[in-house]
C-alpha atoms as a PDB file:
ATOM      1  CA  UNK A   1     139.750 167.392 145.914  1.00  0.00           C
ATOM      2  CA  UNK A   2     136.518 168.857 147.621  1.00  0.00           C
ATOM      3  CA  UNK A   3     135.710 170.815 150.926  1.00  0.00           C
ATOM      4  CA  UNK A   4     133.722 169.256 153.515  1.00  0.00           C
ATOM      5  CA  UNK A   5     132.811 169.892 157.083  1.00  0.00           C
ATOM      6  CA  UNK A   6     134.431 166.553 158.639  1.00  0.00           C
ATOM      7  CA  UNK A   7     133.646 165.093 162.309  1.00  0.00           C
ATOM      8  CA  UNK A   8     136.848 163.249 163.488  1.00  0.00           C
ATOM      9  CA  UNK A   9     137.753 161.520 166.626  1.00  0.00           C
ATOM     10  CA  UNK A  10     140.759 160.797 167.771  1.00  0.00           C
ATOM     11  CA  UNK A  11     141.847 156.924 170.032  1.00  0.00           C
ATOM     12  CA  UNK A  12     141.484 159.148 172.793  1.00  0.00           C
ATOM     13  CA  UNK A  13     137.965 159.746 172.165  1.00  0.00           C
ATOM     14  CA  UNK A  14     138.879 163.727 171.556  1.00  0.00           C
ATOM     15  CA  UNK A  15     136.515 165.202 169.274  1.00  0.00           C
ATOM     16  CA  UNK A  16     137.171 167.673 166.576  1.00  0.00           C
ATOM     17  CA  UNK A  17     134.930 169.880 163.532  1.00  0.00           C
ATOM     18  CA  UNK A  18     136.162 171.865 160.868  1.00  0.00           C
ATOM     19  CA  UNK A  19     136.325 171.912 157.182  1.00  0.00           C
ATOM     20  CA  UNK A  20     138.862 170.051 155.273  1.00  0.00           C
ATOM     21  CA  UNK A  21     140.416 169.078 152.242  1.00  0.00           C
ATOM     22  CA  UNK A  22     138.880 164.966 150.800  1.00  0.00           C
ATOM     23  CA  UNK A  23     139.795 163.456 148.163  1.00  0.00           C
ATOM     24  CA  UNK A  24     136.936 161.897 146.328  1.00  0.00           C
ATOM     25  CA  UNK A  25     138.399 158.236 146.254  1.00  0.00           C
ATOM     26  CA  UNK A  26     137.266 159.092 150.345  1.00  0.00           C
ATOM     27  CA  UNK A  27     133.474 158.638 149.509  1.00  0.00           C
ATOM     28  CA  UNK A  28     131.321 155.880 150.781  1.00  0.00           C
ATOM     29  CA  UNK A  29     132.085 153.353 148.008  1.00  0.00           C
ATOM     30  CA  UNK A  30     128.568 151.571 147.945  1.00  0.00           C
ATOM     31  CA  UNK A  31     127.278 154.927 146.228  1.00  0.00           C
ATOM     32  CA  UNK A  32     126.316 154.335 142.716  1.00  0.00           C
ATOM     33  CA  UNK A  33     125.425 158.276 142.033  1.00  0.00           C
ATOM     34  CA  UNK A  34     128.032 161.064 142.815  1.00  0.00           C
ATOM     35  CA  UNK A  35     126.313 164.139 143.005  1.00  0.00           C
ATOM     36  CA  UNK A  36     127.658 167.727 143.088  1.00  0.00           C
ATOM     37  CA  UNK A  37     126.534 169.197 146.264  1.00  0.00           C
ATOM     38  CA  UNK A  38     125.035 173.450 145.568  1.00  0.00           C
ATOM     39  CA  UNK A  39     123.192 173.525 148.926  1.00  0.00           C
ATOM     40  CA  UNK A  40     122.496 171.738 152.355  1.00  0.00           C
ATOM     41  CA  UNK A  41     120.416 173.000 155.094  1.00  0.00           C
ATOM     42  CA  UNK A  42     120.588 172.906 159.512  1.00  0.00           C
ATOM     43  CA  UNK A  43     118.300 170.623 160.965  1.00  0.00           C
ATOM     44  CA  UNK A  44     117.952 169.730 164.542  1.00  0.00           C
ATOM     45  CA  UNK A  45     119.280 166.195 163.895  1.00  0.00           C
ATOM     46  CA  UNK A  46     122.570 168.070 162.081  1.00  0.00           C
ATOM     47  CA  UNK A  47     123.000 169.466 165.659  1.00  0.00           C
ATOM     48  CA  UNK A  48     122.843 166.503 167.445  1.00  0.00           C
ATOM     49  CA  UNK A  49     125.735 164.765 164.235  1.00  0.00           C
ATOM     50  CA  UNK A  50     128.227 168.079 164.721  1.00  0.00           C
ATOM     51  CA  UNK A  51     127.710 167.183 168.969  1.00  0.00           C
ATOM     52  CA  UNK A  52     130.892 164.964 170.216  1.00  0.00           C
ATOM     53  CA  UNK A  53     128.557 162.455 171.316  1.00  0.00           C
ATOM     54  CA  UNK A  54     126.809 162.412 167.672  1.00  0.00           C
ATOM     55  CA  UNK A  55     123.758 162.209 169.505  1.00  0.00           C
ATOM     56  CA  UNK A  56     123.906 158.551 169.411  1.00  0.00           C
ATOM     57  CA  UNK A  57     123.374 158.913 165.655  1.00  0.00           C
ATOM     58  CA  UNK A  58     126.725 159.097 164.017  1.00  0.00           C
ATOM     59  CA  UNK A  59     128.082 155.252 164.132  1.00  0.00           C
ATOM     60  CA  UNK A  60     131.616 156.285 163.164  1.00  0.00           C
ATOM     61  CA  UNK A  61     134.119 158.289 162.132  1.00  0.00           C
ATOM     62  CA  UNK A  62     135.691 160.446 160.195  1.00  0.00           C
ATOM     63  CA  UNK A  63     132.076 161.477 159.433  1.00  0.00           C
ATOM     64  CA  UNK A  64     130.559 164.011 157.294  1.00  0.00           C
ATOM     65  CA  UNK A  65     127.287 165.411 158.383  1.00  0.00           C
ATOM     66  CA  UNK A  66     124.572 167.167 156.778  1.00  0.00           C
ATOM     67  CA  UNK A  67     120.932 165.004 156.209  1.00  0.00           C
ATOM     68  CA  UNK A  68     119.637 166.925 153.477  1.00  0.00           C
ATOM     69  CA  UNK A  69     121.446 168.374 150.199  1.00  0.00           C
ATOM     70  CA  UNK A  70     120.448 169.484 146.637  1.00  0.00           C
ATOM     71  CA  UNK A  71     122.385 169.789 143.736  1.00  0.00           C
ATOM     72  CA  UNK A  72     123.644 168.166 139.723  1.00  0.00           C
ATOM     73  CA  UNK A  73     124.463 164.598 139.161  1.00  0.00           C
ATOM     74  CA  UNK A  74     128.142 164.507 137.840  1.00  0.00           C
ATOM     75  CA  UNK A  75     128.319 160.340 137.011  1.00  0.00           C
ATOM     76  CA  UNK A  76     125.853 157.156 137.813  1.00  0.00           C
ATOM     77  CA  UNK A  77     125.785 153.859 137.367  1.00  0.00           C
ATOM     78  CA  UNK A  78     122.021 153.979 138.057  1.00  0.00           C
ATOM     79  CA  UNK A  79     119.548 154.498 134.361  1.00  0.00           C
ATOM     80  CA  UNK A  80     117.357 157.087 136.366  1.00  0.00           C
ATOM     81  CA  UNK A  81     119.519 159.350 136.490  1.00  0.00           C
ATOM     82  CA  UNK A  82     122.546 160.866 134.420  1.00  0.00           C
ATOM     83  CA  UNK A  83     125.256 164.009 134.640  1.00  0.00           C
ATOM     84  CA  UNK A  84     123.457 167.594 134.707  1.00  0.00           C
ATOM     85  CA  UNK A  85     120.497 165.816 136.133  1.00  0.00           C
ATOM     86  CA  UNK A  86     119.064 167.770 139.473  1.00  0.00           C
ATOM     87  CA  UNK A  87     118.078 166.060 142.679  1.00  0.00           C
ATOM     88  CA  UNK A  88     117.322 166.504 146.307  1.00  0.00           C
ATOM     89  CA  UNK A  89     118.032 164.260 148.945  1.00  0.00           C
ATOM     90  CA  UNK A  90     116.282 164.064 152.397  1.00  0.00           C
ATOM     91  CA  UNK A  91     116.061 161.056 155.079  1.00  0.00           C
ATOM     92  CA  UNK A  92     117.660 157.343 154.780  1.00  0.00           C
ATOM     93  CA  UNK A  93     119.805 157.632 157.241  1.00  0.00           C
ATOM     94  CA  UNK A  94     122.408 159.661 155.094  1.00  0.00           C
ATOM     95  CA  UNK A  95     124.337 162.128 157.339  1.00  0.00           C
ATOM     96  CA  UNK A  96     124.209 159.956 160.424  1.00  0.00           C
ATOM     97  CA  UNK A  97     125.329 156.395 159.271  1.00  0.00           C
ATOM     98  CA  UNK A  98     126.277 157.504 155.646  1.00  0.00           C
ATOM     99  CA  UNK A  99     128.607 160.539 154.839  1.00  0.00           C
ATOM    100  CA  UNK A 100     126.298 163.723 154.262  1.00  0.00           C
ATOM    101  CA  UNK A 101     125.879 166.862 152.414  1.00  0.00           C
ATOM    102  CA  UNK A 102     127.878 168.938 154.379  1.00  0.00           C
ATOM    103  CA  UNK A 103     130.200 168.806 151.492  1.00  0.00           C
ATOM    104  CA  UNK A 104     130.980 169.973 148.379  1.00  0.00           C
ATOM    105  CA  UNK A 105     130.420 166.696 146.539  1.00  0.00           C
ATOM    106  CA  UNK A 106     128.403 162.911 147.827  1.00  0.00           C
ATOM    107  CA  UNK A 107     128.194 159.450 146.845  1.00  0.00           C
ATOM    108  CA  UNK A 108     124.849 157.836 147.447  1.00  0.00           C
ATOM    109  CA  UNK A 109     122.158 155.095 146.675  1.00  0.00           C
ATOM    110  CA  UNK A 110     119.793 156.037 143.220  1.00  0.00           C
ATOM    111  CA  UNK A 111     116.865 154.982 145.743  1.00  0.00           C
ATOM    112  CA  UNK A 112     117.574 157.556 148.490  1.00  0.00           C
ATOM    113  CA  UNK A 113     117.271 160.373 145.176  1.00  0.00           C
ATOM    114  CA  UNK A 114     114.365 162.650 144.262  1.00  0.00           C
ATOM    115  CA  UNK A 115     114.261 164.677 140.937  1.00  0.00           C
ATOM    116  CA  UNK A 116     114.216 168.124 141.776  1.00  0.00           C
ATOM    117  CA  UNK A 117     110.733 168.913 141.027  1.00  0.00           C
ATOM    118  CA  UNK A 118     110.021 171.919 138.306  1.00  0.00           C
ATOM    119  CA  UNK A 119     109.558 174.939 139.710  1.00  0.00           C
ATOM    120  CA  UNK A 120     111.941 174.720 142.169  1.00  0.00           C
ATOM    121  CA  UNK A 121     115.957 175.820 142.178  1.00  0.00           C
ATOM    122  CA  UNK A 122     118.705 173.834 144.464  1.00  0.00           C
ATOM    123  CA  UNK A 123     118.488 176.532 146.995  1.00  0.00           C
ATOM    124  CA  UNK A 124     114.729 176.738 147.502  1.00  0.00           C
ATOM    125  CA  UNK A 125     114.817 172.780 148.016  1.00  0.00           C
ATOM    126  CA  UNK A 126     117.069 173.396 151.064  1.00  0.00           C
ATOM    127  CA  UNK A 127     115.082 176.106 152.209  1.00  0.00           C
ATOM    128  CA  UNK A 128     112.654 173.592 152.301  1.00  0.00           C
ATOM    129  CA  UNK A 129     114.897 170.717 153.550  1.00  0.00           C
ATOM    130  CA  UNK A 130     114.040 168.136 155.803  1.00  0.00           C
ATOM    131  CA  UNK A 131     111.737 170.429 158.304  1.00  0.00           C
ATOM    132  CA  UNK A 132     109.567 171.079 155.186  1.00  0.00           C
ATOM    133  CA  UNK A 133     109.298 168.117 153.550  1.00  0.00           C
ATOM    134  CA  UNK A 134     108.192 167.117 156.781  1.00  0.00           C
ATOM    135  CA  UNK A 135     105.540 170.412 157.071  1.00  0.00           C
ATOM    136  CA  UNK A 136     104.485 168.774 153.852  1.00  0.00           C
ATOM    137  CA  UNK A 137     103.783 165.133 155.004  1.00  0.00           C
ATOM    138  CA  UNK A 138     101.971 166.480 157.379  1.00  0.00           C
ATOM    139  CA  UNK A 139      99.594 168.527 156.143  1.00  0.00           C
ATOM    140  CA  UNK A 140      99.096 166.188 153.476  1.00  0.00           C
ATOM    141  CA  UNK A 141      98.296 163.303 156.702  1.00  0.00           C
ATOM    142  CA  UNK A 142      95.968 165.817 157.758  1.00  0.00           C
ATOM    143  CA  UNK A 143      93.696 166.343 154.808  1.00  0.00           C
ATOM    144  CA  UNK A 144      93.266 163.055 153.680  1.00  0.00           C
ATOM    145  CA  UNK A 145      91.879 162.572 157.602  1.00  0.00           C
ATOM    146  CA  UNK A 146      89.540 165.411 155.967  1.00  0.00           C
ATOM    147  CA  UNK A 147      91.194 168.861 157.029  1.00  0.00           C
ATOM    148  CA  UNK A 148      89.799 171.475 154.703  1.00  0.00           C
ATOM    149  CA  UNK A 149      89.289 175.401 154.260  1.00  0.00           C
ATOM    150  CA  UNK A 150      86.586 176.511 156.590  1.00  0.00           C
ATOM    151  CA  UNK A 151      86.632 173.800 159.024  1.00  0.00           C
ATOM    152  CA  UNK A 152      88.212 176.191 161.669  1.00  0.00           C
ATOM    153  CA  UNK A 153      91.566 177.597 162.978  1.00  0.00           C
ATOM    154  CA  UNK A 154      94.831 174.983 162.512  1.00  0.00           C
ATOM    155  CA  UNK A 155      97.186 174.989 165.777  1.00  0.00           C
ATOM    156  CA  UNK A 156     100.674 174.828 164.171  1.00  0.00           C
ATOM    157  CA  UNK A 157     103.384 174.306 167.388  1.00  0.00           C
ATOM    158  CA  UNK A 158     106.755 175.375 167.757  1.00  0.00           C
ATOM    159  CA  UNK A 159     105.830 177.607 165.082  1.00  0.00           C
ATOM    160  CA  UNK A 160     108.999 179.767 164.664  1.00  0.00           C
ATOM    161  CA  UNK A 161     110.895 176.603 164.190  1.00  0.00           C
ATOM    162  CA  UNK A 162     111.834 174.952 160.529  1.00  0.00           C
ATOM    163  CA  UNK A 163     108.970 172.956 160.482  1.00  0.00           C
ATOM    164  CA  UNK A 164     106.407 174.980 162.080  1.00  0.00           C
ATOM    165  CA  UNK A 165     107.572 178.223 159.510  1.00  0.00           C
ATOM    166  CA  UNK A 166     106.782 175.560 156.705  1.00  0.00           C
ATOM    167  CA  UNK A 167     103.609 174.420 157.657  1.00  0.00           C
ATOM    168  CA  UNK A 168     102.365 177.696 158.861  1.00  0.00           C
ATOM    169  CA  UNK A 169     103.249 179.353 155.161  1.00  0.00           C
ATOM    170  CA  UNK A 170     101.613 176.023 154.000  1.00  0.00           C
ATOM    171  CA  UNK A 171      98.573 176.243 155.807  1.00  0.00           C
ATOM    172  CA  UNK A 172      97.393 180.033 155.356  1.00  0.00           C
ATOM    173  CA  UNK A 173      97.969 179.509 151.477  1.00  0.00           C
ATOM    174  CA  UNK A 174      95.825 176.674 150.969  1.00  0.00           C
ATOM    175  CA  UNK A 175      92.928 179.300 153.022  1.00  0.00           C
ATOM    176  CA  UNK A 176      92.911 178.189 156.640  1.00  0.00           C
ATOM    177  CA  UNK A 177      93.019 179.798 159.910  1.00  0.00           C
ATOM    178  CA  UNK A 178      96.499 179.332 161.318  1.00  0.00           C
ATOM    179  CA  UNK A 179      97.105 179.731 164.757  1.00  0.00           C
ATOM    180  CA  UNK A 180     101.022 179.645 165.617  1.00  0.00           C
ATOM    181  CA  UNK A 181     102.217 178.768 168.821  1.00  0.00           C
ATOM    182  CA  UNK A 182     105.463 180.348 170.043  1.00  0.00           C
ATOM    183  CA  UNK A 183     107.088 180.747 173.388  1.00  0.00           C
ATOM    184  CA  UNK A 184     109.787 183.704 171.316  1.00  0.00           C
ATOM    185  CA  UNK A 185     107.187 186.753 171.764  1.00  0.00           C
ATOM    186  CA  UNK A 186     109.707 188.580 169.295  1.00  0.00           C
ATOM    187  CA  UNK A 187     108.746 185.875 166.636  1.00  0.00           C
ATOM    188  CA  UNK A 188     105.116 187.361 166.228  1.00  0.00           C
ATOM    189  CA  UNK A 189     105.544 189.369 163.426  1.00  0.00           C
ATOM    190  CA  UNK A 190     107.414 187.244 161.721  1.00  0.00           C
ATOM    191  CA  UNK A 191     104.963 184.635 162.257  1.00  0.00           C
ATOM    192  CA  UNK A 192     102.259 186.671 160.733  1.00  0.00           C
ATOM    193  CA  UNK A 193     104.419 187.414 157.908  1.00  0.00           C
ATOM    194  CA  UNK A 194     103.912 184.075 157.148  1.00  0.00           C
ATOM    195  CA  UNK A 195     100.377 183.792 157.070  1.00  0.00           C
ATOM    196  CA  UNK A 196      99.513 183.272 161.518  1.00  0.00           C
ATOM    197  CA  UNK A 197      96.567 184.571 161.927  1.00  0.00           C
ATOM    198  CA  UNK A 198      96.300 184.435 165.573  1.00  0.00           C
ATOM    199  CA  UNK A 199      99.509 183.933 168.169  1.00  0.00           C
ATOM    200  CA  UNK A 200      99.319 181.591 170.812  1.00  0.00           C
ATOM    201  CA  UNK A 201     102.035 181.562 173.727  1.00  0.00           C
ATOM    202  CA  UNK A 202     103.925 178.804 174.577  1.00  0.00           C
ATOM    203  CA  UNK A 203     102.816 178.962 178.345  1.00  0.00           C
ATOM    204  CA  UNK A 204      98.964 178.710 177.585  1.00  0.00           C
ATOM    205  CA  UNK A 205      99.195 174.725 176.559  1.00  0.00           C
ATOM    206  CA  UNK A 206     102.515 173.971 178.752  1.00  0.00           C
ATOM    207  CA  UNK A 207     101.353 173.304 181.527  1.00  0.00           C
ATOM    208  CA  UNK A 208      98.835 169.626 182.324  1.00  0.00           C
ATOM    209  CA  UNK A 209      94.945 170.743 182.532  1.00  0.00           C
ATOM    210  CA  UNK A 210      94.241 167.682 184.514  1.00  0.00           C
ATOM    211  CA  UNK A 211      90.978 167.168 182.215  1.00  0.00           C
ATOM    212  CA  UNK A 212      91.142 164.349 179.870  1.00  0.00           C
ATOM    213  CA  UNK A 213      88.723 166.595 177.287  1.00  0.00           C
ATOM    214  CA  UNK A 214      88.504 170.794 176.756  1.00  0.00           C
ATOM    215  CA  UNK A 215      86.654 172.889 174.940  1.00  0.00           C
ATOM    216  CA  UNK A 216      86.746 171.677 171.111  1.00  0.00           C
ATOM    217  CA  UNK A 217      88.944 174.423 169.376  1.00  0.00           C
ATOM    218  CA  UNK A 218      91.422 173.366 167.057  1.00  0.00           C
ATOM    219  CA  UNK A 219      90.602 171.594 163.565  1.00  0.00           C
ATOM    220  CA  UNK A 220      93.702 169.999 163.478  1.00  0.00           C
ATOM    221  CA  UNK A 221      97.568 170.549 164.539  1.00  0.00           C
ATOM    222  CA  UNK A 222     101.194 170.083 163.183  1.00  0.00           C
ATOM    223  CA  UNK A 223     102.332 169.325 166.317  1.00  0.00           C
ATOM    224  CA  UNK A 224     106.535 169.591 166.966  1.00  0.00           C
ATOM    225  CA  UNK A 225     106.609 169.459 170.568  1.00  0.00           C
ATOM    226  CA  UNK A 226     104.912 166.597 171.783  1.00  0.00           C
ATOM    227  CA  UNK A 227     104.866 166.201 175.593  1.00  0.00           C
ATOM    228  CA  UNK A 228     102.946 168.042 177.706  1.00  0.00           C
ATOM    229  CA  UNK A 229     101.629 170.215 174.480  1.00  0.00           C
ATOM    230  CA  UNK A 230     100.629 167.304 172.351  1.00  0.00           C
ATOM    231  CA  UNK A 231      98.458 166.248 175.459  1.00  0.00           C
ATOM    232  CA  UNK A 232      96.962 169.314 175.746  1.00  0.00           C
ATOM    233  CA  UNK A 233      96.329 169.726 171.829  1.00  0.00           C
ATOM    234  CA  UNK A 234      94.229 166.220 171.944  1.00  0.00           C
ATOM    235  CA  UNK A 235      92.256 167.396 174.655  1.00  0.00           C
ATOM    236  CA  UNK A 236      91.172 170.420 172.329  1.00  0.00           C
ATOM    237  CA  UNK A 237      90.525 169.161 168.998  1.00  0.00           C
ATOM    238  CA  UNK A 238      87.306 168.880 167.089  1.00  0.00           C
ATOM    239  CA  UNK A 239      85.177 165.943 166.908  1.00  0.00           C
ATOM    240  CA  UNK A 240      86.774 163.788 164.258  1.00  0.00           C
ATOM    241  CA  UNK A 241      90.004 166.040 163.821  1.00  0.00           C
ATOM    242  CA  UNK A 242      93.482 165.338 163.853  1.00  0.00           C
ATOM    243  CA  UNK A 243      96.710 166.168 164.954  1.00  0.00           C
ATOM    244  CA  UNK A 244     100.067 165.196 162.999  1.00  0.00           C
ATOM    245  CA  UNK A 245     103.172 164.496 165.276  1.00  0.00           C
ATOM    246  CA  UNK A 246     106.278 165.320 163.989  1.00  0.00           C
ATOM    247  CA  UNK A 247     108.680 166.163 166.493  1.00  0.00           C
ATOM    248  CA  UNK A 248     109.475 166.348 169.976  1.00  0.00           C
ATOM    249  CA  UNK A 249     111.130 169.458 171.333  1.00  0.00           C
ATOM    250  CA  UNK A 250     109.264 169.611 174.808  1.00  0.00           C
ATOM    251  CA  UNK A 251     109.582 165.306 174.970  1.00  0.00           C
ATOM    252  CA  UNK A 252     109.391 161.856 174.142  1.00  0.00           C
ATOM    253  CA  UNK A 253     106.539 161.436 176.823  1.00  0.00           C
ATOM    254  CA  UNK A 254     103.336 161.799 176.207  1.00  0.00           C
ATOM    255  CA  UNK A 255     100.371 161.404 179.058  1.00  0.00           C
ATOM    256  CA  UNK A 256      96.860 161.420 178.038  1.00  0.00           C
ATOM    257  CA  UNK A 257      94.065 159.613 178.119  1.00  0.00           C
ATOM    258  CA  UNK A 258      91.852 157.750 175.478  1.00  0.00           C
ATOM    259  CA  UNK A 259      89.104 159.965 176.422  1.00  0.00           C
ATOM    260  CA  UNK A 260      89.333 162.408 173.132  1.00  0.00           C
ATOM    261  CA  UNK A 261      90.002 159.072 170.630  1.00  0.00           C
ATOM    262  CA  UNK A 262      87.067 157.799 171.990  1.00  0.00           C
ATOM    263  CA  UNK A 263      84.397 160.429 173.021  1.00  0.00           C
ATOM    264  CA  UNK A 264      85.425 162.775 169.524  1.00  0.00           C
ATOM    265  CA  UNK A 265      87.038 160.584 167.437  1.00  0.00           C
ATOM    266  CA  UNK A 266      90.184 162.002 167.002  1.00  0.00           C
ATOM    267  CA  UNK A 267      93.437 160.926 165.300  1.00  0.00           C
ATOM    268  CA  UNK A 268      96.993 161.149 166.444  1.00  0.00           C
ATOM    269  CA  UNK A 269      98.977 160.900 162.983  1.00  0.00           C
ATOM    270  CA  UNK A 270     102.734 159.935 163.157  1.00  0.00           C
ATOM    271  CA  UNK A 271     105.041 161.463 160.384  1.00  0.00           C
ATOM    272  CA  UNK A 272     108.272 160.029 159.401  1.00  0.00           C
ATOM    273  CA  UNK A 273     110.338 161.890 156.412  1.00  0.00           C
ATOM    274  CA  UNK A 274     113.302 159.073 156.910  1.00  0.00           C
ATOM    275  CA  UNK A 275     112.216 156.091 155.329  1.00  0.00           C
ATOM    276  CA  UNK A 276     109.229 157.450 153.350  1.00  0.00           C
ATOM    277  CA  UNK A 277     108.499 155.775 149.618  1.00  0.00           C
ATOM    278  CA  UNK A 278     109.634 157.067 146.811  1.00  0.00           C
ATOM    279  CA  UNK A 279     106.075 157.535 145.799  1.00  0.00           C
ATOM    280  CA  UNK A 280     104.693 159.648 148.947  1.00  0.00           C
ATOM    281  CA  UNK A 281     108.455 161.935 148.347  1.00  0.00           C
ATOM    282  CA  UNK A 282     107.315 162.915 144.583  1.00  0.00           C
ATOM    283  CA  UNK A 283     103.893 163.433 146.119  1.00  0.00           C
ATOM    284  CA  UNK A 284     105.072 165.949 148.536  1.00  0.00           C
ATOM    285  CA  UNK A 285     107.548 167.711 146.899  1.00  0.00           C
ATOM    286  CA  UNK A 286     105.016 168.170 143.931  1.00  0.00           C
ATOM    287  CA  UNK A 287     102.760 169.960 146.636  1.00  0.00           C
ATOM    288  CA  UNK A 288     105.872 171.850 148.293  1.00  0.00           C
ATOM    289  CA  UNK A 289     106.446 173.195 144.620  1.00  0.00           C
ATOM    290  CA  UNK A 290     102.284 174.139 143.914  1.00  0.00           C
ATOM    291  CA  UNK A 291     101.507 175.083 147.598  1.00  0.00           C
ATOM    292  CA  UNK A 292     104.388 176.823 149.832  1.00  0.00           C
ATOM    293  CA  UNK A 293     104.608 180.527 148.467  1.00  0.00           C
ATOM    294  CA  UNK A 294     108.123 181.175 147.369  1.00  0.00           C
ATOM    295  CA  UNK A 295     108.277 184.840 148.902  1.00  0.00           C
ATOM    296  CA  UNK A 296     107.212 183.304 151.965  1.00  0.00           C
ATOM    297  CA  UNK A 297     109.750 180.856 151.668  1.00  0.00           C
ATOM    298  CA  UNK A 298     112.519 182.785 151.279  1.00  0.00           C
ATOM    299  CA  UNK A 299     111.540 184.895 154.561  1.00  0.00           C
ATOM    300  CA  UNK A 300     112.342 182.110 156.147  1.00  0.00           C
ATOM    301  CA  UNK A 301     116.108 182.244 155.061  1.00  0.00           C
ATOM    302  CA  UNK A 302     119.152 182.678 157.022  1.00  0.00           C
ATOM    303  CA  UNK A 303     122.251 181.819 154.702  1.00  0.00           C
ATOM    304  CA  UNK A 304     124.953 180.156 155.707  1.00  0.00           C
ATOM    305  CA  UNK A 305     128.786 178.424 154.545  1.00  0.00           C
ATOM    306  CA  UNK A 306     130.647 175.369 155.734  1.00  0.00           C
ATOM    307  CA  UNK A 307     132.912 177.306 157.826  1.00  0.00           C
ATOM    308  CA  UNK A 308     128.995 178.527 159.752  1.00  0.00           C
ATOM    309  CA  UNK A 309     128.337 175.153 160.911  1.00  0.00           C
ATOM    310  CA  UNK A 310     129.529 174.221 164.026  1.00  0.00           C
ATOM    311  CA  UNK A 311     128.456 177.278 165.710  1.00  0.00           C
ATOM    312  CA  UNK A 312     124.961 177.031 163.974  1.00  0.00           C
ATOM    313  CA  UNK A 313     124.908 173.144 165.317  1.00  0.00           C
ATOM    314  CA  UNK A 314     125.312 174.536 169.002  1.00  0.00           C
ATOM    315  CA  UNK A 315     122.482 177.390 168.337  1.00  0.00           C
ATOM    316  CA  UNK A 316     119.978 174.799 166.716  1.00  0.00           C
ATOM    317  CA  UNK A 317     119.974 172.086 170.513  1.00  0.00           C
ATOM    318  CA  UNK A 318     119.598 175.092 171.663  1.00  0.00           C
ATOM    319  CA  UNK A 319     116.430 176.325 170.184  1.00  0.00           C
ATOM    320  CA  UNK A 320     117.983 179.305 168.629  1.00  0.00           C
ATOM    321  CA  UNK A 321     117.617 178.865 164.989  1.00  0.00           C
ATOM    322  CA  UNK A 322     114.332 180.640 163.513  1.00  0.00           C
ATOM    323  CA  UNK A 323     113.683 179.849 159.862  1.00  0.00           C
ATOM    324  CA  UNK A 324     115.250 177.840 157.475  1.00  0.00           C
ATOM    325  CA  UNK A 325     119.176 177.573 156.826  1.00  0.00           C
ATOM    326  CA  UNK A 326     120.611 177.447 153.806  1.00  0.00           C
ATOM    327  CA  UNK A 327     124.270 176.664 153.421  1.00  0.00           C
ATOM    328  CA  UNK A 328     125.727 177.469 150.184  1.00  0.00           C
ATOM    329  CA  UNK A 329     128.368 174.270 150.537  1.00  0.00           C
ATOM    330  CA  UNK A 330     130.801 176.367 147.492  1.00  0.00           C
ATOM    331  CA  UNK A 331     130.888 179.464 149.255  1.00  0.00           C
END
């Protein structure tokens, strides 16, 4: 028997959350690597899984969420890996159509496995999670479109967020300029505790400028927000620079122009974490272990048990969730 945090609904259609009880003969059976769970972490998607609706993601149920999770594999049928070896799982899917890491033990593909890379402990890797794998990708897109040191300041949106924290600790240790935008003016400190060097509010790139081009400023962006901001960010990038979209907390819709692809050469990079190679995953969480300070990272930590969940679910739609989570799934 294990505890997990277990979506049910009832022929009614009457939704419930809470931690329960499984027995592990209740794990998806097309696993071939049963792994016990140490930590998980709250991304925005986990709110949208712990919602009644399942935010469209969740296909059935009973359901265990939780997209990310890090811990020791206790038996595989897969050669890569064997018992006592340690792994971290982000993306494929698992959480919303497969049962999650919310959980004190899951049953999963080999392919959908990283090895924990060296330097790191379970715990940091959920610091890091999902938001900052995804920081990762995308500062990674971003300098092989030629980012470096010195070119000039880095926007970094919804900054305060779990991506945005990760990329902005990112960032201002690999020597840029990072300039965090934030519509929480009580997040400013702790912004510049992670490296910001300059604060933007939210309500200076809100709003349309009506101009397809502005004055060239930024020398690249890890843009979170999309909509109206991600229009506004094009408009102010450097000749040739880029800006890496990775989520879309201010909307789906973007209106521009092709005026700054075409007039300055810019690039609008797309970042996925979900279905990412193997390959590009060792890649990035080879940087996240060489490149994301580890005091900075833990900053960024609000901890967390099963029983914290559903309430943190609710906080994170609601944009109320600074930092990374960690939930200690044992506690």
């Amino acid at each position: 028997m294990f505890k997990a945090l277990v979506a049910e609904k009832d022929a009614e259609g009457n939704f419930t959350l809470g931690v329960k009880e499984l027995d592990e003969g209740q794990l998806p059976a097309e696993g071939d690597v049963t792994v016990a769970v140490e930590y998980s972490t709250v991304n925005y998607k986990d709110g949208l899984c712990m919602s009644p609706s399942g935010g469209g993601l969740v296909k059935s149920y009973p359901h265990v969420p939780g997209i990310d999770f890090a811990g020791t594999v206790e038996a595989s049928d897969d050669p890569r890996y064997k018992p006592g070896d340690k792994v971290v799982l982000t993306g494929w899917r698992v959480g919303e159509i497969w049962w999650g890491g919310y959980a004190q033990k899951a049953r999963v593909k080999a392919d959908w496995l990283v090895p924990l890379p060296e330097g790191l402990t379970t715990r940091q890797a959920m610091a890091v999670g999902t938001a900052g794998f995804t920081a990762m990708l995308a500062v990674m897109a971003l300098e092989d479109h030629g980012l470096k040191p010195g070119n000039g300041p880095v926007l970094v949106t919804g900054a305060a967020g779990g991506v945005g924290s990760v990329a902005t600790a990112i960032l201002a240790n690999l020597g840029h300029e990072v300039a965090a935008v934030t519509g929480r003016p009580e997040a400013a400190d702790y912004l510049k505790g992670l490296g910001a060097t300059t604060i933007v509010p939210r309500d200076e790139l809100n709003t349309p400028s009506g101009r397809p081009l502005e004055k060239e400023t930024w020398a690249g962006c890890v843009d979170a927000v999309g909509g109206v901001m991600l229009a506004r960010v094009l408009a102010q990038l450097k000749y040739g620079c880029s800006a890496a979209a990775v989520g879309l907390a201010g909307g789906a819709k973007l209106e521009t122009t092709v005026i700054p692809f075409l007039l300055r050469g810019v690039n609008l990079l797309g970042i996925d974490s979900v279905m990412r190679p193997y390959e590009d995953r060792v890649r990035a969480w080879g940087r996240i272990a060489k490149d994301l300070p580890m005091d900075k990272l833990e900053a960024m930590v609000q901890p967390a048990t099963l029983a914290d969940l559903p309430e943190l679910g609710k906080a994170i739609l609601k944009g109320q969730v600074k930092g990374r989570v960690v939930v200690d799934v044992n506690a």
